[in-house]
C-alpha atoms as a PDB file:
ATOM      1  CA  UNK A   1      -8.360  38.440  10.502  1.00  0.00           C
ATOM      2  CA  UNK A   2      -6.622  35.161   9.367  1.00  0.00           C
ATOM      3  CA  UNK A   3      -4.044  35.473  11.605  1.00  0.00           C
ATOM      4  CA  UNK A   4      -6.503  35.926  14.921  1.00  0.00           C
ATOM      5  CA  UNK A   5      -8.623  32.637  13.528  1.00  0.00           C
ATOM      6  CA  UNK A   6      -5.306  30.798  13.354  1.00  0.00           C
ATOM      7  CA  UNK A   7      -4.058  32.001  16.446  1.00  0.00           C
ATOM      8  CA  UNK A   8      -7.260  31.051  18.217  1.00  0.00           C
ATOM      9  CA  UNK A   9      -7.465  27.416  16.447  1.00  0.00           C
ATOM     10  CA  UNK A  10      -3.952  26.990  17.958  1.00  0.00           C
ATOM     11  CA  UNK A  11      -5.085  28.174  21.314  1.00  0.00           C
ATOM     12  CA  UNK A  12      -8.142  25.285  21.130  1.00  0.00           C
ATOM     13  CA  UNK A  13      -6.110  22.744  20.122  1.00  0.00           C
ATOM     14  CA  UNK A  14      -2.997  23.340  22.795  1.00  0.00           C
ATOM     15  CA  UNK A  15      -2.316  20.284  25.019  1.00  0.00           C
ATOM     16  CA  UNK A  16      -3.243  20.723  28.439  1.00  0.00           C
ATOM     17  CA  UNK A  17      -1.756  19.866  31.682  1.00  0.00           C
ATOM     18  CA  UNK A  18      -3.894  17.190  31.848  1.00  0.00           C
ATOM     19  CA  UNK A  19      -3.281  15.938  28.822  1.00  0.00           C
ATOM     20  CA  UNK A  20       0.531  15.926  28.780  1.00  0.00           C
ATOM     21  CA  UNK A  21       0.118  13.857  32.510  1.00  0.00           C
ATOM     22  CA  UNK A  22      -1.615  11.589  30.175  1.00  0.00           C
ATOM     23  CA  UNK A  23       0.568  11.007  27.761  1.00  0.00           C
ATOM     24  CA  UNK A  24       3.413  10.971  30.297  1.00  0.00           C
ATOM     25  CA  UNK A  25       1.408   8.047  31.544  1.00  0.00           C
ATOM     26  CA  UNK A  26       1.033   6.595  28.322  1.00  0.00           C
ATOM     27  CA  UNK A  27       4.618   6.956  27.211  1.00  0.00           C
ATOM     28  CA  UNK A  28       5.782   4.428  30.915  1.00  0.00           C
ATOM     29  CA  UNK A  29       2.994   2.088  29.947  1.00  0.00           C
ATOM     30  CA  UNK A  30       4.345   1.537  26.235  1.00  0.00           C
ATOM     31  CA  UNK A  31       7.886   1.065  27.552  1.00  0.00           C
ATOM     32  CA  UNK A  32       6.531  -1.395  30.332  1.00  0.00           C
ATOM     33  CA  UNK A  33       4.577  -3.483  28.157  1.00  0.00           C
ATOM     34  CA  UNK A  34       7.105  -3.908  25.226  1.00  0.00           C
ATOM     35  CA  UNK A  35       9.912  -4.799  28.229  1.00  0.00           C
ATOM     36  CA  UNK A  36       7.557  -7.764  28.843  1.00  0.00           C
ATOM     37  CA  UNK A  37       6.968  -8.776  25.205  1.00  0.00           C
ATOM     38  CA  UNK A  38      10.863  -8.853  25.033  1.00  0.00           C
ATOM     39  CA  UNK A  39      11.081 -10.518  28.023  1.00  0.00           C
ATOM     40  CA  UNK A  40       8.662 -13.436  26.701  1.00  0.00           C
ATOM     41  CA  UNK A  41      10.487 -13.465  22.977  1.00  0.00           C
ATOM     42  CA  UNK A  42      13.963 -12.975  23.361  1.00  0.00           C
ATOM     43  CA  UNK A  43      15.477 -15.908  25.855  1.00  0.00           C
ATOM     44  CA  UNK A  44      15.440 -18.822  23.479  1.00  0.00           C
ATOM     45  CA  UNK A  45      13.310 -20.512  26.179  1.00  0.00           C
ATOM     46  CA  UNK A  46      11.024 -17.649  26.186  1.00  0.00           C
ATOM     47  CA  UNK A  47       7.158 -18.355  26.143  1.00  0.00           C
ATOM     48  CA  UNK A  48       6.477 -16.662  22.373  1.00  0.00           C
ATOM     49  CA  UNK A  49       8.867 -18.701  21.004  1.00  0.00           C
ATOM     50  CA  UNK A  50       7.782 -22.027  19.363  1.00  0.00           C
ATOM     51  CA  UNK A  51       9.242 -25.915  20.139  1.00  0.00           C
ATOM     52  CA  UNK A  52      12.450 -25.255  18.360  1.00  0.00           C
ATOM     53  CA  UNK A  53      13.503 -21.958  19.790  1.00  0.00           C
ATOM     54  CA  UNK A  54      12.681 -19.737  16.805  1.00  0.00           C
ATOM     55  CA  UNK A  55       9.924 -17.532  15.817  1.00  0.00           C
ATOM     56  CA  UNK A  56       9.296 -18.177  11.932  1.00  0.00           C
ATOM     57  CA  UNK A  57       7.751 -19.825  10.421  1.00  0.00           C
ATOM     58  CA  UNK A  58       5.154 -19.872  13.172  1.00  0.00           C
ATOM     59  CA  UNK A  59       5.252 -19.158  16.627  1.00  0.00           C
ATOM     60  CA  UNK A  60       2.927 -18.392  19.867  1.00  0.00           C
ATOM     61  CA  UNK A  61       4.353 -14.346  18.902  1.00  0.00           C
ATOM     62  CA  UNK A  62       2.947 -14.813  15.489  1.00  0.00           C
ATOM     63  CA  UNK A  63       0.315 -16.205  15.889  1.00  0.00           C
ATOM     64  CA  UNK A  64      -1.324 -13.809  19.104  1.00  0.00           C
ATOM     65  CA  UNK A  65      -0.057 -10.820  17.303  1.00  0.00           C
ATOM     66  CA  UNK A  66      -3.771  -9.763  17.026  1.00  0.00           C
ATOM     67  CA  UNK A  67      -4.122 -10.170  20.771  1.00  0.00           C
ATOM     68  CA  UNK A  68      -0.899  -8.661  21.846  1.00  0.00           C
ATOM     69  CA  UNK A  69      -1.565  -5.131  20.168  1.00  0.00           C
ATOM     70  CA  UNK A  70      -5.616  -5.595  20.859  1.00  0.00           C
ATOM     71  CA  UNK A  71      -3.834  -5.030  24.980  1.00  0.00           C
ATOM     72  CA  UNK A  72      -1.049  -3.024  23.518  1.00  0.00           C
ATOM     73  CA  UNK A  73      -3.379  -0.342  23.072  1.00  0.00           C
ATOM     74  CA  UNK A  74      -5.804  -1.232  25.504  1.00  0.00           C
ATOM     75  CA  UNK A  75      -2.865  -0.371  28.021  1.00  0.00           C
ATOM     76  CA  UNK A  76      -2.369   2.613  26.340  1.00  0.00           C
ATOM     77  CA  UNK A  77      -5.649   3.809  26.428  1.00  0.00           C
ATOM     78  CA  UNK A  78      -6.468   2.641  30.248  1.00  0.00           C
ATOM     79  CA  UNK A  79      -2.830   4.438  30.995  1.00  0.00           C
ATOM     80  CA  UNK A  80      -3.995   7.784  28.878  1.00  0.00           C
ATOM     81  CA  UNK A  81      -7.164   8.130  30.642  1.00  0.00           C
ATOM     82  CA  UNK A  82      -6.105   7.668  34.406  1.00  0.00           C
ATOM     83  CA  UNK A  83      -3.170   9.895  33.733  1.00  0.00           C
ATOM     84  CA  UNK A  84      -5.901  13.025  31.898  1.00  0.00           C
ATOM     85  CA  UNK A  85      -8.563  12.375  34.202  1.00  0.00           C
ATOM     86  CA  UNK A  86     -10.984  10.874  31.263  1.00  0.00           C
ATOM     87  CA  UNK A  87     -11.005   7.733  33.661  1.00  0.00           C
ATOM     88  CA  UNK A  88     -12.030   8.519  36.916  1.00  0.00           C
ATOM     89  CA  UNK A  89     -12.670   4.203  37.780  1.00  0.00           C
ATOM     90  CA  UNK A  90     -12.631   1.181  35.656  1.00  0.00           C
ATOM     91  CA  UNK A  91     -16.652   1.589  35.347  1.00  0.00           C
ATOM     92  CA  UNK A  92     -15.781   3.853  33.116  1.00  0.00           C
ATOM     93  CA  UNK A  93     -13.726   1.487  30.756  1.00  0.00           C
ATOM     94  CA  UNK A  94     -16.847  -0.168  29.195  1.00  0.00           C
ATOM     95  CA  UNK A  95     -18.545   3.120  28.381  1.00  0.00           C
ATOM     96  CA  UNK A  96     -15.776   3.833  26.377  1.00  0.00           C
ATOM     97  CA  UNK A  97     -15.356   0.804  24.390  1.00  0.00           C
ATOM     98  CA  UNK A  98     -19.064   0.813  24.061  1.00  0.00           C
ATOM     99  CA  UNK A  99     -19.182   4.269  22.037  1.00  0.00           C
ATOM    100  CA  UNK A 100     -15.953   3.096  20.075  1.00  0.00           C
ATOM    101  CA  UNK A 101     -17.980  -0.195  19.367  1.00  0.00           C
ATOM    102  CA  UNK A 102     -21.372   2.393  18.557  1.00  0.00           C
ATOM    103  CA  UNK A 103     -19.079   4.089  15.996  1.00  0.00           C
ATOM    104  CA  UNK A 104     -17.907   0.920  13.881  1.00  0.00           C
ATOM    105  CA  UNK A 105     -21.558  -0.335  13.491  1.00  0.00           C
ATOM    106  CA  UNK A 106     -22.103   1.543  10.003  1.00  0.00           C
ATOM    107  CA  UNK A 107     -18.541  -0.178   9.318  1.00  0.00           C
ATOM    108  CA  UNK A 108     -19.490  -3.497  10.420  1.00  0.00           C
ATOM    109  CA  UNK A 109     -23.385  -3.882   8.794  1.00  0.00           C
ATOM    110  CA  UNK A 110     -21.050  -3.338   5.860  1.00  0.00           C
ATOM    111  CA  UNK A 111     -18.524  -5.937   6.303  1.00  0.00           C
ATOM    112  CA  UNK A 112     -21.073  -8.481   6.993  1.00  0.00           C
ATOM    113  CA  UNK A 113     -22.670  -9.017   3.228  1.00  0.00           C
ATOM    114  CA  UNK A 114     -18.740  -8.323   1.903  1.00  0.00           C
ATOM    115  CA  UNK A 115     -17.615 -11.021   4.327  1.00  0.00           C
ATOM    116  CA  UNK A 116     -20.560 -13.602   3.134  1.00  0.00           C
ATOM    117  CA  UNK A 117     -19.726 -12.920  -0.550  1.00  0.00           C
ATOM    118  CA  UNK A 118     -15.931 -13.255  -0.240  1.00  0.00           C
ATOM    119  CA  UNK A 119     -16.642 -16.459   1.703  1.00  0.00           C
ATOM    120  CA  UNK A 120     -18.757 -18.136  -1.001  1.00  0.00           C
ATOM    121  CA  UNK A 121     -16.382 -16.411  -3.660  1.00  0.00           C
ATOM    122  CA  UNK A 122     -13.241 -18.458  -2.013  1.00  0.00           C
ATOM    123  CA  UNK A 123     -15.577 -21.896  -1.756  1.00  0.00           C
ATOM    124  CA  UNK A 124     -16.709 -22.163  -5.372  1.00  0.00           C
ATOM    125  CA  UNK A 125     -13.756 -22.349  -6.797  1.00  0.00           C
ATOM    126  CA  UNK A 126     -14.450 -19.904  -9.611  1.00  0.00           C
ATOM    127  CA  UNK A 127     -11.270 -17.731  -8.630  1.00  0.00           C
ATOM    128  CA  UNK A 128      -9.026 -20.750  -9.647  1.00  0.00           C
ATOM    129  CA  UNK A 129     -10.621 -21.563 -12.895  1.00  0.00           C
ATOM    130  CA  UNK A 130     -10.444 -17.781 -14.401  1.00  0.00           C
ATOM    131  CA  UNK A 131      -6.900 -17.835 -13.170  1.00  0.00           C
ATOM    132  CA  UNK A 132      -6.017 -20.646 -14.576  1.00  0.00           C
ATOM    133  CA  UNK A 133      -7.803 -20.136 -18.155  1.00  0.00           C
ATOM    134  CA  UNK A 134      -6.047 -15.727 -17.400  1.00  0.00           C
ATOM    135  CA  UNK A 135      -2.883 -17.695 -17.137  1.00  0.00           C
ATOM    136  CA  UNK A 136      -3.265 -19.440 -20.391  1.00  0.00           C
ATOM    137  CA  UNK A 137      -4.825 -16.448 -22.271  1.00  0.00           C
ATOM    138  CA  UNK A 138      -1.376 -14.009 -21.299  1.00  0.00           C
ATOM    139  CA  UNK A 139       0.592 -17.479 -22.313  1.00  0.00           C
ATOM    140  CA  UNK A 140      -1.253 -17.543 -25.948  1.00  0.00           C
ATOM    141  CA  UNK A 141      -0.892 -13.367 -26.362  1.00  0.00           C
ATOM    142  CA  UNK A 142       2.492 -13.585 -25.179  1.00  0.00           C
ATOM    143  CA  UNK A 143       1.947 -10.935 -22.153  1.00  0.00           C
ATOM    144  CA  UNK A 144       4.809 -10.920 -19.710  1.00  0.00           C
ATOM    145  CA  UNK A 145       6.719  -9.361 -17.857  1.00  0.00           C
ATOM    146  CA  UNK A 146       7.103  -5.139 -16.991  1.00  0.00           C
ATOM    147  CA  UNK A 147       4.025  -4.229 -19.685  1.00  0.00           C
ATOM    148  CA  UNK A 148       1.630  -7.321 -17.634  1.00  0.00           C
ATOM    149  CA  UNK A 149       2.796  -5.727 -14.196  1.00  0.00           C
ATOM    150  CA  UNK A 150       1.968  -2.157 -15.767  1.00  0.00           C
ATOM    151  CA  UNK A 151      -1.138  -3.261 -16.986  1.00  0.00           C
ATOM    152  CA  UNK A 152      -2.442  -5.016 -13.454  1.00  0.00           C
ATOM    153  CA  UNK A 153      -1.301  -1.257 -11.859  1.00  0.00           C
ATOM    154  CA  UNK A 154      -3.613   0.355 -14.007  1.00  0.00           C
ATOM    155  CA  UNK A 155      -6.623  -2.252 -13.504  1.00  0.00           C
ATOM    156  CA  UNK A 156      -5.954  -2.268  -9.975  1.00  0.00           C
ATOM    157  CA  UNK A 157      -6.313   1.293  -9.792  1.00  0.00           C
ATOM    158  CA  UNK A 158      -9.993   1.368 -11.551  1.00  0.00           C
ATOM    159  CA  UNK A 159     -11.173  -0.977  -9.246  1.00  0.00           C
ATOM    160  CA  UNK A 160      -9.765   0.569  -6.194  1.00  0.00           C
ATOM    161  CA  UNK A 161     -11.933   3.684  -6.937  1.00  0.00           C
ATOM    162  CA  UNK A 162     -14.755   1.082  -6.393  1.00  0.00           C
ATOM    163  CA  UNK A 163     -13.658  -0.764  -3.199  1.00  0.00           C
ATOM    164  CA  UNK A 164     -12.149   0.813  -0.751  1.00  0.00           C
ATOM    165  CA  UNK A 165     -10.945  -1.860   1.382  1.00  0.00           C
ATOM    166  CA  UNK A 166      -7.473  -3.315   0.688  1.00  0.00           C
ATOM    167  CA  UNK A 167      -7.868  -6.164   2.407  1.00  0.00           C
ATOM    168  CA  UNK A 168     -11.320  -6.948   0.809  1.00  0.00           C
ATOM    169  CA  UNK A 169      -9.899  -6.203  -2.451  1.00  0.00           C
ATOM    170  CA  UNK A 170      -7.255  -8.430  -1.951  1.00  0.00           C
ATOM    171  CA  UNK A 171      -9.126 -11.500  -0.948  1.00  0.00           C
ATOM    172  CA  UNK A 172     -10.816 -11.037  -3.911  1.00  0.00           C
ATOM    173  CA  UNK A 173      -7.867 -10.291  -6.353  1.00  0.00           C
ATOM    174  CA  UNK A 174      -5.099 -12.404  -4.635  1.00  0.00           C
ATOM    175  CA  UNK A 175      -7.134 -15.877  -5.763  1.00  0.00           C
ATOM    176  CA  UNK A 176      -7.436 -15.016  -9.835  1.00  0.00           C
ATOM    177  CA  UNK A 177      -4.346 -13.077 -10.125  1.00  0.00           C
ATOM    178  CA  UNK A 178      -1.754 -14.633  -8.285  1.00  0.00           C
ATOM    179  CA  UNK A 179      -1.763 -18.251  -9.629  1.00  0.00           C
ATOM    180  CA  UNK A 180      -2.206 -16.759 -12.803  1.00  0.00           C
ATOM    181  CA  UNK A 181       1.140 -15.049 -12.531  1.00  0.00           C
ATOM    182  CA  UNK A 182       2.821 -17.771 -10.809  1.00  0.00           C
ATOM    183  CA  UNK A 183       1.810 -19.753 -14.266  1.00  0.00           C
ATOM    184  CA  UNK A 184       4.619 -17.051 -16.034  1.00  0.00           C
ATOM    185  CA  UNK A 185       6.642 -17.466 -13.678  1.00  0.00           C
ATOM    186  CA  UNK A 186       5.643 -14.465 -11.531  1.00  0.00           C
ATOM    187  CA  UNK A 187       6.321 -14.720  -7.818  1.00  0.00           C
ATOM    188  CA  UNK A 188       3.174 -14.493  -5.050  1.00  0.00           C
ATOM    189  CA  UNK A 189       5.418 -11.483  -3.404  1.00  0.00           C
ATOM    190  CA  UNK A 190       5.504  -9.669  -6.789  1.00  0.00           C
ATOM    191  CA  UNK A 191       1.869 -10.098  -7.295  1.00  0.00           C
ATOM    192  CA  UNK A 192       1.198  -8.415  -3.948  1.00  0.00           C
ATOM    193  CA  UNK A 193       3.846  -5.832  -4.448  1.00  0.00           C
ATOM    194  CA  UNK A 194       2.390  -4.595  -7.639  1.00  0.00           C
ATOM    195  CA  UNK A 195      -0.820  -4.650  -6.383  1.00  0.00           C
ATOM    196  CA  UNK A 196      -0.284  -2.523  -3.235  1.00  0.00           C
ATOM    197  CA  UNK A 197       1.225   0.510  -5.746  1.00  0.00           C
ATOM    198  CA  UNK A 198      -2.209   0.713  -7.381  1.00  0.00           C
ATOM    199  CA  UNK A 199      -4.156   0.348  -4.165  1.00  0.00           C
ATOM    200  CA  UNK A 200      -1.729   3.341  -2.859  1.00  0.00           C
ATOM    201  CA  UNK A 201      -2.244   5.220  -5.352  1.00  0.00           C
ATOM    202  CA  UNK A 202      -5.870   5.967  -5.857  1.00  0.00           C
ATOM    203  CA  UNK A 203      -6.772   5.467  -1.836  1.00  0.00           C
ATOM    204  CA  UNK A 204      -6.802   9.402  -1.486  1.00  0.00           C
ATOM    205  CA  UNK A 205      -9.226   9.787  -4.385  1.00  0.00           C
ATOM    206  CA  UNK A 206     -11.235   7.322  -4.002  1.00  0.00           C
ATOM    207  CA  UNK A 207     -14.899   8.845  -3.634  1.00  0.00           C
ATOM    208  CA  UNK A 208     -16.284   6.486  -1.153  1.00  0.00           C
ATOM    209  CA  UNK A 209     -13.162   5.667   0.923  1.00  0.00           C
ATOM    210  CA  UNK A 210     -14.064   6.085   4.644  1.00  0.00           C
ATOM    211  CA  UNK A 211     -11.444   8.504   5.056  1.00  0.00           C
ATOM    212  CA  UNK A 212     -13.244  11.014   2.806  1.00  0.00           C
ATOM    213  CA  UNK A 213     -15.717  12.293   5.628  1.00  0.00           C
ATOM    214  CA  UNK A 214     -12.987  12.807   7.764  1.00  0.00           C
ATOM    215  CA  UNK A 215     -10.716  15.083   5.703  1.00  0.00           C
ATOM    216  CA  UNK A 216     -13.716  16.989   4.725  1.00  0.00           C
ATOM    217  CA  UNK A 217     -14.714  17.781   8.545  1.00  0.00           C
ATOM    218  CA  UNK A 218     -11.223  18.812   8.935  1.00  0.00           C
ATOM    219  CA  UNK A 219     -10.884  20.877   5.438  1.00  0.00           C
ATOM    220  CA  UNK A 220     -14.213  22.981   6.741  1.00  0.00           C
ATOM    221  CA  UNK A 221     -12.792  23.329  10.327  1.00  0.00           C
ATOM    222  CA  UNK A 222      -9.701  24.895   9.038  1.00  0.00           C
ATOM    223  CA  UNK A 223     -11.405  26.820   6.264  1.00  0.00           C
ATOM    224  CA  UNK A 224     -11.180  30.559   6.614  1.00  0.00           C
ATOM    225  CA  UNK A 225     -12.453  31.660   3.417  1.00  0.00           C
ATOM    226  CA  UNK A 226     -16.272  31.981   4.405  1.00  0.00           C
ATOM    227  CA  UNK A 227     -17.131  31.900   0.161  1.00  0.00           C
ATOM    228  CA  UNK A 228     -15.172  28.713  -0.366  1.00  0.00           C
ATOM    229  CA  UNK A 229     -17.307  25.650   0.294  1.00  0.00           C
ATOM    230  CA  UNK A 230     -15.974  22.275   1.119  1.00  0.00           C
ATOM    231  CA  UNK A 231     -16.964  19.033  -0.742  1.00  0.00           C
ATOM    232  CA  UNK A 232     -15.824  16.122  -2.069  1.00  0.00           C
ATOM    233  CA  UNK A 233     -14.297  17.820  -5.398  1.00  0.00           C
ATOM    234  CA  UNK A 234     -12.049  19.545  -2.908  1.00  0.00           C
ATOM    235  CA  UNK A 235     -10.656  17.004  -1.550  1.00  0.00           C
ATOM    236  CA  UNK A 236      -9.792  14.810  -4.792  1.00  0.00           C
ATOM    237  CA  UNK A 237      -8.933  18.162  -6.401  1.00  0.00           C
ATOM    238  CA  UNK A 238      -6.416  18.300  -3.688  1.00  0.00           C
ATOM    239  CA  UNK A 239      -5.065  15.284  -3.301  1.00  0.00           C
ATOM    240  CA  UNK A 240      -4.715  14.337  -7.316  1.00  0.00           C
ATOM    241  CA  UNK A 241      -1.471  15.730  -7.749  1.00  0.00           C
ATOM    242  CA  UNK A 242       0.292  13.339  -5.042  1.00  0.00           C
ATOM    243  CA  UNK A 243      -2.208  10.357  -6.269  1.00  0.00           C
ATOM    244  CA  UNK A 244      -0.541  11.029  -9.810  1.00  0.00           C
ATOM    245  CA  UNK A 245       2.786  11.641  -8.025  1.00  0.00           C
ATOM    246  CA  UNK A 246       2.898   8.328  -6.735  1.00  0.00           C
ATOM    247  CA  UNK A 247       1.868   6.274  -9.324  1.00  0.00           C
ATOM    248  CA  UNK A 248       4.456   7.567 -11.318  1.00  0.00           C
ATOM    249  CA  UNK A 249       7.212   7.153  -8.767  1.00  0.00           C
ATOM    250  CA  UNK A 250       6.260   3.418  -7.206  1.00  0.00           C
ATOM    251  CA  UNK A 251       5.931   2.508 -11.082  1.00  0.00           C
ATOM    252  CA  UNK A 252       9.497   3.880 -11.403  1.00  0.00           C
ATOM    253  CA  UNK A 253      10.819   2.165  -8.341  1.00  0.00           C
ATOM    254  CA  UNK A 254       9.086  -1.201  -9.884  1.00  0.00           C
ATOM    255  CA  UNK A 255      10.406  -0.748 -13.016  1.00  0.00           C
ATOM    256  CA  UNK A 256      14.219  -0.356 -11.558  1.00  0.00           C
ATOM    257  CA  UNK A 257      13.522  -3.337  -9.187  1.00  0.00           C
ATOM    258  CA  UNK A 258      12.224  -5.742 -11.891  1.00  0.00           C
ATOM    259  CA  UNK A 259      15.445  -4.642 -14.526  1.00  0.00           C
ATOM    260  CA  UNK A 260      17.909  -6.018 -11.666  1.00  0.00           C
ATOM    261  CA  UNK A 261      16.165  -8.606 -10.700  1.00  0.00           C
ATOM    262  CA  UNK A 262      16.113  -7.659  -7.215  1.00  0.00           C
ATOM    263  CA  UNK A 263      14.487  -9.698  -4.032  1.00  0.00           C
ATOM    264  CA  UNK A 264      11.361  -7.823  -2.513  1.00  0.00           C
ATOM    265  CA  UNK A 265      12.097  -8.732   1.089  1.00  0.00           C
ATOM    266  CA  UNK A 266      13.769 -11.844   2.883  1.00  0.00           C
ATOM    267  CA  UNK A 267      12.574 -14.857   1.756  1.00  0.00           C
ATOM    268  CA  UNK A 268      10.934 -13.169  -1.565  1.00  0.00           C
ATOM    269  CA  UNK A 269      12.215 -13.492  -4.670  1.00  0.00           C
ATOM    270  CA  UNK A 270      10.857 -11.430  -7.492  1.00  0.00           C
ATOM    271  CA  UNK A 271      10.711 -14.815  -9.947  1.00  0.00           C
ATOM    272  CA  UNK A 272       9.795 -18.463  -9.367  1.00  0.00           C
END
């Protein structure tokens, strides 16, 4: 009986002629737009480069990266559709974009009030003080160090069951915790490093990440045990073991890359 269901699940979800036209379609338009992007970036005259020929610190590349992959996958999309058939005309562009924009509303009535509070969070100034009066509290308990970095995993992790975003949870974080560490001697790049182990960690598990609803609908499509319900102790039941997994491993990795002292990326040092 399991073998017929999974059989037939593989039958519905077999690419079509159709479909493989359209990603035929899609694969030219990738290789056609990122010609151009080289095109415009690599002569050292080239139109994404800034006034001395380079690209970093800033550059026109940099700084319309959100643009570029906004039409990056706009192309893609337009090139996927004409190719499938999903896009008979260009009237029918729109319509698509508009149920894409109908689908991030929920998303975006959310963002708003977050937006407003980080916003008056960053103007008052309050971030700065309680790093600066953090920084002098770890100076007086003598708090440095491996144990500090351990210690900002583990809060990290709490609050990430909390907040889902990691951007959000960044702006908030980034203000009190990264001057505070820069005060022993802790580098920005560090800060962030450590903080993106936590925030990986406890993603998967996190109760009200937006992902949740998703790998439920999927867990109950591809359920063939009719007794079995799916729910959200399911899915954190399942994905514990590789939450736990990976805390223990990126702490390890930390650990190793803090003993030798090593950079975190070009430009990044580990200390100031």
């Amino acid at each position: 009986m399991e073998t017929s269901l999974d059989k037939s699940k593989l039958e519905e979800q077999k690419v079509t002629e159709e479909e493989k036209k359209g990603l035929k379609y899609t694969g030219i338009a990738a290789i056609v737009f990122i010609l151009i992007v080289l095109a415009l970036t690599i002569p050292s005259n080239g139109l994404f480069r800034n006034d001395d020929g380079g690209l970093l610190p800033k550059s026109p590349l940099l700084s319309s990266i959100v643009s570029i992959l906004f039409f990056f996958f706009f192309t893609l999309a337009i090139a996927y559709g004409k190719g499938s058939g999903s896009i008979e005309n260009m009237e029918d562009v729109p319509k698509y974009m508009q149920k894409g924009v109908a689908n991030a509303l929920g998303f975006m009535v959310i963002a708003l009030p977050a937006s407003i509070f980080i916003e008056l969070f960053s103007a008052s100034n309050i971030s700065t003080i309680i790093g600066y009066w953090g920084g002098e509290m770890l100076k007086s308990l003598s708090i440095s160090g491996y144990p500090l970095l351990f210690a900002f995993v583990l809060i990290c992790t709490l609050i990430n069951l909390f907040i889902t975003s990691g951007t959000a949870k960044w702006l908030i974080i980034a203000p009190i915790f990264v001057p505070m560490f820069s005060m022993l001697g802790l580098s920005p790049a560090l800060t962030q490093a450590t903080y993106r182990i936590a925030d990986t960690c406890t993603n998967i598990i996190s109760p009200i990440d937006y992902y949740v609803p998703v790998i439920m609908g999927l867990l109950a499509m591809y359920n063939t045990d009719s007794d079995r319900e799916v729910g959200l102790g399911t899915v954190i039941s399942l994905c514990l073991p590789y939450s736990i997994a990976y805390l223990i491993g990126l702490l390890a990795l930390l650990f190793i890359w803090y003993l030798l002292g090593l950079s975190l990326g070009p430009g990044a040092p580990m200390f100031m």
